[in-house]
C-alpha atoms as a PDB file:
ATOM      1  CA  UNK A   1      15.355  -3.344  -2.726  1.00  0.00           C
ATOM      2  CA  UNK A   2      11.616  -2.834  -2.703  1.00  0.00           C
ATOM      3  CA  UNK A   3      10.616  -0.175  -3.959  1.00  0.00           C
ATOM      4  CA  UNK A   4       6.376   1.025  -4.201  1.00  0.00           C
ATOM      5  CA  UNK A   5       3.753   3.373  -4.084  1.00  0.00           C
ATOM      6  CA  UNK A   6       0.556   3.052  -2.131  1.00  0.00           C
ATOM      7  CA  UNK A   7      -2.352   5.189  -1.530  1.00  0.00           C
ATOM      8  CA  UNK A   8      -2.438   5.129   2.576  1.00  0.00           C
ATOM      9  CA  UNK A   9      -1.079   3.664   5.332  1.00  0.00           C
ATOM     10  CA  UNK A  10      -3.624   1.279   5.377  1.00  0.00           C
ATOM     11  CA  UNK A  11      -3.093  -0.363   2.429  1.00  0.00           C
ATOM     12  CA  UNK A  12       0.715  -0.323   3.713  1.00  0.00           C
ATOM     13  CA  UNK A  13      -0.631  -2.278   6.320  1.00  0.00           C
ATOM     14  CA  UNK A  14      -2.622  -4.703   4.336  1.00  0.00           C
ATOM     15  CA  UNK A  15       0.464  -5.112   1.735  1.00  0.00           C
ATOM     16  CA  UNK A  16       2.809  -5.876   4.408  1.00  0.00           C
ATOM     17  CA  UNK A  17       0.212  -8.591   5.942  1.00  0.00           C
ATOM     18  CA  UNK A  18      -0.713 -10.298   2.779  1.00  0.00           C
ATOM     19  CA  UNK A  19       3.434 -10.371   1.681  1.00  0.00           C
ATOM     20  CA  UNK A  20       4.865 -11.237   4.773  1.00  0.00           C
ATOM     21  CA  UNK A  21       6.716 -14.431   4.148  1.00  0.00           C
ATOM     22  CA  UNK A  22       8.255 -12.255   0.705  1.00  0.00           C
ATOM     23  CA  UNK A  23       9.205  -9.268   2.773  1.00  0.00           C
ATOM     24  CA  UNK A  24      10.714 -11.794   5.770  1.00  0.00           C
ATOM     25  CA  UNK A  25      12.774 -13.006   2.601  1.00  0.00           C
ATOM     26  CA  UNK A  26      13.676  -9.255   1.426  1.00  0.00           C
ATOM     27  CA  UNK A  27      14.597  -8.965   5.280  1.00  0.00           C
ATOM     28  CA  UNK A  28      17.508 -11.752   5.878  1.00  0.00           C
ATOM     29  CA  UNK A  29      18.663 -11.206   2.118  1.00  0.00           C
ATOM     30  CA  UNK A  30      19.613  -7.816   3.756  1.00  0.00           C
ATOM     31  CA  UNK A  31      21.394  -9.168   6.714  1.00  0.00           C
ATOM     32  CA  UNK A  32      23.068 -11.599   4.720  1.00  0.00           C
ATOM     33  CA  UNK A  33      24.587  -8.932   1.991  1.00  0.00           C
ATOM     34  CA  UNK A  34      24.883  -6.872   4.947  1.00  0.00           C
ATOM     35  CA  UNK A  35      27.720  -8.966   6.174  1.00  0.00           C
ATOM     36  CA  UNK A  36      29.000  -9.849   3.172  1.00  0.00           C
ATOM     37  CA  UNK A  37      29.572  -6.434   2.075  1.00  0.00           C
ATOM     38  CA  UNK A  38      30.505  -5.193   5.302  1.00  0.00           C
ATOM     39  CA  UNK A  39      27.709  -2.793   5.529  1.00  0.00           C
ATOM     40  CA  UNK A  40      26.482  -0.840   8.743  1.00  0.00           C
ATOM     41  CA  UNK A  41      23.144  -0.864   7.253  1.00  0.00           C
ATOM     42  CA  UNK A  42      20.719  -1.565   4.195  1.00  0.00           C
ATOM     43  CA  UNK A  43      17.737  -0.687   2.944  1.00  0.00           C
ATOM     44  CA  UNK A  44      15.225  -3.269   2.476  1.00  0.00           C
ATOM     45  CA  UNK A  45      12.122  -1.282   1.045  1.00  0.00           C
ATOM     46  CA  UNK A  46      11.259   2.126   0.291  1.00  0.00           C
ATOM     47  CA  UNK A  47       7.197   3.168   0.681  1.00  0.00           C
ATOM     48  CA  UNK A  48       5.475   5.829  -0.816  1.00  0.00           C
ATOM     49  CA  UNK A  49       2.085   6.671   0.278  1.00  0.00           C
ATOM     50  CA  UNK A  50       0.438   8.982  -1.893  1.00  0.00           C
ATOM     51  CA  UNK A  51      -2.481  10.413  -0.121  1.00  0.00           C
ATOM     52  CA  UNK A  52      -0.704  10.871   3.464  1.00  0.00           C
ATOM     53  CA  UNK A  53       2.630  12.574   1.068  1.00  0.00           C
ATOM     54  CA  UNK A  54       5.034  10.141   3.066  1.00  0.00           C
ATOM     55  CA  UNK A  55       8.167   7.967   1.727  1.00  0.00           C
ATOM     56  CA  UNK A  56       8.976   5.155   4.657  1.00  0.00           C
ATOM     57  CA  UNK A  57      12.747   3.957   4.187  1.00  0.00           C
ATOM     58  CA  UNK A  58      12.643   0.327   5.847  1.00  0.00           C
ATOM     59  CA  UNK A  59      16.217  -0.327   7.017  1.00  0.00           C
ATOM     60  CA  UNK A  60      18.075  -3.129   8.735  1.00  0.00           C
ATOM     61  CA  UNK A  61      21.210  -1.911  10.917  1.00  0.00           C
ATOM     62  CA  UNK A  62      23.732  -4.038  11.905  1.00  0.00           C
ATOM     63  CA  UNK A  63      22.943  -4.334  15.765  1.00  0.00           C
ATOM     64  CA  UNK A  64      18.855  -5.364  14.900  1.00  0.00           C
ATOM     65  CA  UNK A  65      20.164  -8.201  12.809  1.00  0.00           C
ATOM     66  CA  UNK A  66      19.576 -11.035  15.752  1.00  0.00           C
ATOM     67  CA  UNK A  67      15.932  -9.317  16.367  1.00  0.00           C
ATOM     68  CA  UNK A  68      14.984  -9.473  12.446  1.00  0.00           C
ATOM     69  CA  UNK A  69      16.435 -13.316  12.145  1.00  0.00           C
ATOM     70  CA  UNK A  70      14.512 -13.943  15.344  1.00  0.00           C
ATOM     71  CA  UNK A  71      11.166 -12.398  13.897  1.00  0.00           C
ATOM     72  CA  UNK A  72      11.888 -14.126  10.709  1.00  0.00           C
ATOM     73  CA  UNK A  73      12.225 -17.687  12.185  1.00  0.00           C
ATOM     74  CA  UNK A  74       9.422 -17.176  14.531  1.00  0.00           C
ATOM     75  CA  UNK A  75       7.193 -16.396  11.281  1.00  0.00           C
ATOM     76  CA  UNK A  76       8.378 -19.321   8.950  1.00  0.00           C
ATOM     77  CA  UNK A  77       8.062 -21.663  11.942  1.00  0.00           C
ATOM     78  CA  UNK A  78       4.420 -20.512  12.649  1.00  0.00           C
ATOM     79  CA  UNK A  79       3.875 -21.002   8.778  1.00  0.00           C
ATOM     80  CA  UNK A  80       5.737 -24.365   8.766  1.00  0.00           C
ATOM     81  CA  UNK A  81       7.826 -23.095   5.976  1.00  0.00           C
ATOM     82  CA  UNK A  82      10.646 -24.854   7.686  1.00  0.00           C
ATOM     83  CA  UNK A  83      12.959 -24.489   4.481  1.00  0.00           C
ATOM     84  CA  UNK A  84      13.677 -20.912   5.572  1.00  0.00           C
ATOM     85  CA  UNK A  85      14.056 -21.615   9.184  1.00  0.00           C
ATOM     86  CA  UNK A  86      17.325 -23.552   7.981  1.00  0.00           C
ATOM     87  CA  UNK A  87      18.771 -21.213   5.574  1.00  0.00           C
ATOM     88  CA  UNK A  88      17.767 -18.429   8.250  1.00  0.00           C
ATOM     89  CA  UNK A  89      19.744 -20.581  10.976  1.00  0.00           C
ATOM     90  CA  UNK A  90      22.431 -20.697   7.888  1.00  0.00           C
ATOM     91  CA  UNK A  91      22.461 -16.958   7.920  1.00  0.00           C
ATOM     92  CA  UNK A  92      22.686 -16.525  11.568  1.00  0.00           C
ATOM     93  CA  UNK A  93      25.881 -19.036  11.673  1.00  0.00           C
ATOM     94  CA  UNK A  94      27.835 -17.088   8.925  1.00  0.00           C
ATOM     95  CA  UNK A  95      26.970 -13.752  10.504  1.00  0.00           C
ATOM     96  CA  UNK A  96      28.436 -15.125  13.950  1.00  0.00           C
ATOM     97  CA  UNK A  97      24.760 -14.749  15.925  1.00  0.00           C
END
C-alpha cells in the first residue's frame, strides 16, 4: 500500500499525473491479491493532505475490478508499455474477467 502526505489537493493531482503508470501498477497488484486472497476489497493508497486536513483511502472493490483493468490497459496501450498490457490481460484471465 501507498501510503503519503501532501500539502493540497493539487499537488494530489499533480502526483497522481506524473506517477500514473506506478499507481496503474499499485492498481492491478490489488486486483490480483484481491483474488488471491479472496478479498472483497483492498486498499491501494492512503492520501493525506495537510493543508485541506483530509486522508483519501483509494480502494479497489471486487465488482470495479473489470473497470480498473480496463483503465489500466487503456493507459499502458496509449504509453506503448505493452509489457503490462499482457500481464494485465494475465490478470484478467486468472480473475475470470
Amino acid at each position: 500500500m501507498l501510503e503519503i502526505q501532501l500539502q493540497n489537493s493539487s499537488e494530489a493531482e499533480e502526483y497522481l499525473r506524473d506517477n500514473k503508470s506506478k499507481f496503474f501498477i499499485l492498481l492491478v497488484d490489488a486486483v490480483e491479491d484481491s483474488y488471491d486472497y479472496d478479498l472483497e476489497s483492498l486498499l491501494v493508497a492512503r492520501i493525506e493532505l495537510v493543508e485541506e486536513s483530509i486522508n483519501m483511502d483509494i480502494t479497489v472493490d471486487k465488482e470495479n475490478w473489470g473497470v480498473t483493468l480496463d483503465l489500466a490497459i487503456e493507459h499502458y496501450t496509449e504509453t506503448e508499455e505493452f509489457e503490462q498490457c499482457i500481464r494485465i490481460n494475465e490478470v484478467r484471465d486468472k480473475v475470470g474477467l
